[in-house]
N, C-alpha and C. Protein backbone atom coordinates (compact mmCIF):
# COMPACT_ATOMS: atom_id res chain seq x y z
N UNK A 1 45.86 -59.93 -20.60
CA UNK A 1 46.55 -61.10 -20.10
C UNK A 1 46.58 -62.21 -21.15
N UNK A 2 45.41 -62.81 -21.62
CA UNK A 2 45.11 -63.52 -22.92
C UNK A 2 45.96 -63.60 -23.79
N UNK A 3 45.66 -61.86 -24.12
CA UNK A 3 46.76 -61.64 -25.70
C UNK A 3 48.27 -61.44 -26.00
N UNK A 4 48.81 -61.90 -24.48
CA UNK A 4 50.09 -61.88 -23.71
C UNK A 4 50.44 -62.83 -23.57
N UNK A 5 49.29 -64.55 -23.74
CA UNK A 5 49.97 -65.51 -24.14
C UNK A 5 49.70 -65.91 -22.32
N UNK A 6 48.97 -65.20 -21.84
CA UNK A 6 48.79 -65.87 -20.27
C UNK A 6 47.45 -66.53 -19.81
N UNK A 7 47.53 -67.08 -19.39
CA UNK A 7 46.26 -67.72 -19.04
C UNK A 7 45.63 -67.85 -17.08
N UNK A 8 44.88 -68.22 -17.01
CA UNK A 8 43.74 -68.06 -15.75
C UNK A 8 44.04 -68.99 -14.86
N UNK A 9 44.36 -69.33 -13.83
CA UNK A 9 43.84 -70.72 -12.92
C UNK A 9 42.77 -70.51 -12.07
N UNK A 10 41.75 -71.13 -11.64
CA UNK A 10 40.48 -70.94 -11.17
C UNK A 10 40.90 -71.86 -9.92
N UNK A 11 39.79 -71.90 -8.75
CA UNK A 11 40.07 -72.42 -7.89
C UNK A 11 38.75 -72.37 -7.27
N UNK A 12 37.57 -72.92 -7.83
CA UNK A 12 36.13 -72.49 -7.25
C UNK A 12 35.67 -73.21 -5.98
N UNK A 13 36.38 -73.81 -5.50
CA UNK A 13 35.95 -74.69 -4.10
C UNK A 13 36.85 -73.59 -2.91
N UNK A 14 37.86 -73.42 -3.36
CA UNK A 14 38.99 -72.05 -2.34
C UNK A 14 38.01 -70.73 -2.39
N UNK A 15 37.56 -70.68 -4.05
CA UNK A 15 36.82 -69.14 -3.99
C UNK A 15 35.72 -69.09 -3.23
N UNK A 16 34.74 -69.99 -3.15
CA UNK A 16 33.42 -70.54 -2.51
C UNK A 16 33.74 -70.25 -0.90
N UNK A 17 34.42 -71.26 -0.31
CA UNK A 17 35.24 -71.34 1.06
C UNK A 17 35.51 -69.78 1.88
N UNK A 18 35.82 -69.15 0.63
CA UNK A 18 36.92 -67.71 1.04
C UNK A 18 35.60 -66.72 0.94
N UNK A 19 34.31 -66.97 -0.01
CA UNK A 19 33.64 -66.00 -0.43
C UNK A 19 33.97 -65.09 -1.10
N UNK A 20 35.02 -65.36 -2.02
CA UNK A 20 34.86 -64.73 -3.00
C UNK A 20 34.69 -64.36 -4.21
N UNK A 21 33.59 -64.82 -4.53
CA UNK A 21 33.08 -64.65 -5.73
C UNK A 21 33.00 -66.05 -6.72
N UNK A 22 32.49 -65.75 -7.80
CA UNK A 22 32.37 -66.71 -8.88
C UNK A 22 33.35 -65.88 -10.27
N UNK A 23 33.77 -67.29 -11.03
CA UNK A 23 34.51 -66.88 -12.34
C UNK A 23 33.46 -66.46 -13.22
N UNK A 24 33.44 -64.72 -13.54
CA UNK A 24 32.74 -64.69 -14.41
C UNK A 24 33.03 -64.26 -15.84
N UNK A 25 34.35 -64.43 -15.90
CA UNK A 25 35.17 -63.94 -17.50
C UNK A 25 35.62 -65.31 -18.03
N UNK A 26 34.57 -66.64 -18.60
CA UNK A 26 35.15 -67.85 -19.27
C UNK A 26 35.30 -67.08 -20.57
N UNK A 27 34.49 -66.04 -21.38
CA UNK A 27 34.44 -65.75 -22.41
C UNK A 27 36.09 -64.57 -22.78
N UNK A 28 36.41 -64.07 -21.67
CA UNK A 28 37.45 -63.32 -21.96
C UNK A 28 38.54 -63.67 -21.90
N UNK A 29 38.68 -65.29 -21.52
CA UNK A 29 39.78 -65.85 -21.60
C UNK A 29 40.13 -66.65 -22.86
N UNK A 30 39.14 -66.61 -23.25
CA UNK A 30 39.14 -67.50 -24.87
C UNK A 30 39.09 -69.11 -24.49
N UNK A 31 39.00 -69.06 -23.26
CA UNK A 31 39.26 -70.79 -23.03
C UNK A 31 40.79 -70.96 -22.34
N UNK A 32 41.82 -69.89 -22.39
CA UNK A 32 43.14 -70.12 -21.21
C UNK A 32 42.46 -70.14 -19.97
N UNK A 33 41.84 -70.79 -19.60
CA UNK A 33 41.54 -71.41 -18.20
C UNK A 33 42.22 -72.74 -17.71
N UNK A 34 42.83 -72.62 -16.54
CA UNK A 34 43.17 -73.67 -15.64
C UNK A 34 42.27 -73.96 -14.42
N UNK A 35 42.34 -75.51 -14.20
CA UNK A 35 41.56 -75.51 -13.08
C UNK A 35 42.58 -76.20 -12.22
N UNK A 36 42.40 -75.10 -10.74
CA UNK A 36 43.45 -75.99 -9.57
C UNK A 36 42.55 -75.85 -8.40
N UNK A 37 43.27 -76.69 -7.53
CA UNK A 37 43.22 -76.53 -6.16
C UNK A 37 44.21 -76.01 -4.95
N UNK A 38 43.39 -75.71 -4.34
CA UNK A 38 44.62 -75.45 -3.17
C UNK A 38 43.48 -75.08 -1.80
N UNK A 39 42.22 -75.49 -1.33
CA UNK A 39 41.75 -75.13 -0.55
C UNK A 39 41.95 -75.81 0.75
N UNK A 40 41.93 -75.25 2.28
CA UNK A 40 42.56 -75.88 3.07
C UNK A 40 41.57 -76.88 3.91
N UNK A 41 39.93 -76.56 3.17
CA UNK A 41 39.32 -77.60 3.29
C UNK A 41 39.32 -78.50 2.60
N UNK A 42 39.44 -78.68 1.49
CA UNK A 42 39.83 -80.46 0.90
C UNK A 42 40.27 -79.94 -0.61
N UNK A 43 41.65 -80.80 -0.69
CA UNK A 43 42.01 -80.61 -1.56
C UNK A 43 41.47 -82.07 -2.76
N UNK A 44 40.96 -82.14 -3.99
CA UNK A 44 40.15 -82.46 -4.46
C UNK A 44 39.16 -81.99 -6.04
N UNK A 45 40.34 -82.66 -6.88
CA UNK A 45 39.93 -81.80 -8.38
C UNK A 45 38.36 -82.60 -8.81
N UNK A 46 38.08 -83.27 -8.25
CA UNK A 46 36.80 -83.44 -8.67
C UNK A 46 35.67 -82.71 -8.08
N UNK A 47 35.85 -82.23 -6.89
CA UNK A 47 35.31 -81.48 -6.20
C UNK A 47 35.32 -80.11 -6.81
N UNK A 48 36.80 -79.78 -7.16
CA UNK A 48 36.38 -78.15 -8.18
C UNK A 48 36.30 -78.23 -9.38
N UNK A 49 35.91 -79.36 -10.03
CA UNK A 49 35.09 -79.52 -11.47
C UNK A 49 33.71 -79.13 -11.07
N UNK A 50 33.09 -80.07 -9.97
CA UNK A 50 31.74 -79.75 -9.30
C UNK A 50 31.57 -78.25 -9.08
N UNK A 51 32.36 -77.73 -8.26
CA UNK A 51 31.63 -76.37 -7.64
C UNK A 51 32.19 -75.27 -9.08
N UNK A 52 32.70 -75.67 -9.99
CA UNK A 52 32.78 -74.70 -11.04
C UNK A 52 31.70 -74.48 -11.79
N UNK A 53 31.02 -76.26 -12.15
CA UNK A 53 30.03 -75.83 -12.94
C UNK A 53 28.80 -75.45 -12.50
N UNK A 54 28.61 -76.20 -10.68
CA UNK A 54 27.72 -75.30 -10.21
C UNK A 54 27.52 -73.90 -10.27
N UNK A 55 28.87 -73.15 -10.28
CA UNK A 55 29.24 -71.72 -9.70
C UNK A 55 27.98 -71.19 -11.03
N UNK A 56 28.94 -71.67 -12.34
CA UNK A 56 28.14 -71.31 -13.60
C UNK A 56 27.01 -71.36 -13.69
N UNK A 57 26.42 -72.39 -13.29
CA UNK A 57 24.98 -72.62 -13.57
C UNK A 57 24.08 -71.45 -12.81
N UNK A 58 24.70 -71.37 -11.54
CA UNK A 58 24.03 -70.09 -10.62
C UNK A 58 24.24 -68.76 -11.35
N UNK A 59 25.76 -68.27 -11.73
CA UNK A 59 25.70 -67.16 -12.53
C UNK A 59 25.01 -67.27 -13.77
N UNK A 60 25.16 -68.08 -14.43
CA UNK A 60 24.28 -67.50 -15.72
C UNK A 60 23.23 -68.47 -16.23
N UNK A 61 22.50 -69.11 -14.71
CA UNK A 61 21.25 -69.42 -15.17
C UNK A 61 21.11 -70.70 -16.28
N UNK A 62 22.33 -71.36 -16.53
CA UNK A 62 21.81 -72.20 -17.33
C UNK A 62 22.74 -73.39 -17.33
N UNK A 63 22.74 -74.47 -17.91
CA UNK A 63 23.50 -75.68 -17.20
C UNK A 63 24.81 -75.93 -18.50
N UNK A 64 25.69 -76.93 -18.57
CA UNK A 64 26.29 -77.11 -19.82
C UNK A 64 27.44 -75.63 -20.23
N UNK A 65 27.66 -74.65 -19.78
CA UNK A 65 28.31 -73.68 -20.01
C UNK A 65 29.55 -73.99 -20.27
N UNK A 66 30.29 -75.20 -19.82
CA UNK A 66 31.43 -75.04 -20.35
C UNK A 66 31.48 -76.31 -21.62
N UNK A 67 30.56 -76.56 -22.42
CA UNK A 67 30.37 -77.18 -23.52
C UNK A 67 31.01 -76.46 -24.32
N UNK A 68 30.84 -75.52 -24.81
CA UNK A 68 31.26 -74.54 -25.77
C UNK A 68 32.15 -73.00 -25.26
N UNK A 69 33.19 -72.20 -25.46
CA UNK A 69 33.65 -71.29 -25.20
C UNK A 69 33.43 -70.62 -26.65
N UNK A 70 33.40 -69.16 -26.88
CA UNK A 70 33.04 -68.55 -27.90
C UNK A 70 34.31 -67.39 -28.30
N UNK A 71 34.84 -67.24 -29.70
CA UNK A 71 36.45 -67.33 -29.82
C UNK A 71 37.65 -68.27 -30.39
N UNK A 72 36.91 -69.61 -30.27
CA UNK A 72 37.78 -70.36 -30.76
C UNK A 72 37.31 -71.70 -31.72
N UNK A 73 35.96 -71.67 -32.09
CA UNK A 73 35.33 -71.22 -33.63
C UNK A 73 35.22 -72.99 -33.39
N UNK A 74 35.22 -73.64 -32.45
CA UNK A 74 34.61 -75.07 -32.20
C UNK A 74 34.06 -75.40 -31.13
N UNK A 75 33.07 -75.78 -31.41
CA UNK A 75 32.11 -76.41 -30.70
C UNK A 75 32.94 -77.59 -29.53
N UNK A 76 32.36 -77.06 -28.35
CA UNK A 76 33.05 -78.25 -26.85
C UNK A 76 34.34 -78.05 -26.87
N UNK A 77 35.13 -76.96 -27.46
CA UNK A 77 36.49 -76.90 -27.24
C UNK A 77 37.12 -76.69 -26.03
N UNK A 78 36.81 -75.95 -25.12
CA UNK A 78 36.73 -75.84 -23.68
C UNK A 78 36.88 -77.48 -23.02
N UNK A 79 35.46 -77.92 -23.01
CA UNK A 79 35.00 -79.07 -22.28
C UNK A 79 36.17 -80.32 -22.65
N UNK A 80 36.46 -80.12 -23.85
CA UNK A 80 37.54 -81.36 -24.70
C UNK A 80 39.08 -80.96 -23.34
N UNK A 81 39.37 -79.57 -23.40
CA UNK A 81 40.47 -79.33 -22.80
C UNK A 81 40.54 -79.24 -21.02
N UNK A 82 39.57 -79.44 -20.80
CA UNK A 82 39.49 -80.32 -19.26
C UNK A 82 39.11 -81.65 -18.92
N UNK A 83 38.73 -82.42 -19.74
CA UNK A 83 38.98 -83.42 -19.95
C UNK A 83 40.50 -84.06 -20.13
């Protein structure tokens, strides 16, 4: 999908809600990640900034994960592009 020039939209407050699952490919996207909403309990992009990086912190145990993406050879490049 990536190398096709496509990229991801995430939706971790809908995924949470729905149960299904956590994003666990930030690294296979190179950083084409989008973040949206659309949940029919509250719609609210600060709210799925929150439950994203929570999601992360639970999957892989450690805090700050989207500081850095690995692939695109700078440091906070990710974090710069959701901002």
């Amino acid at each position: 999908l990536v190398a096709s020039g496509g990229g991801v939209c995430v939706c971790p407050l809908t995924e949470a809600a729905l149960g299904d699952g956590v994003f666990a490919s930030l690294e296979a996207t190179a950083g084409a990640v989008s973040l949206g909403t659309d949940c029919n309990a509250r719609i609210d992009m600060i709210e799925e900034m929150r439950w994203l990086e929570y999601s992360q912190r639970l999957e892989r145990g450690r805090r700050g994960v989207f500081s850095s993406v690995a692939g695109k050879g700078d440091e906070g490049f990710l974090a710069r592009q959701l901002l």
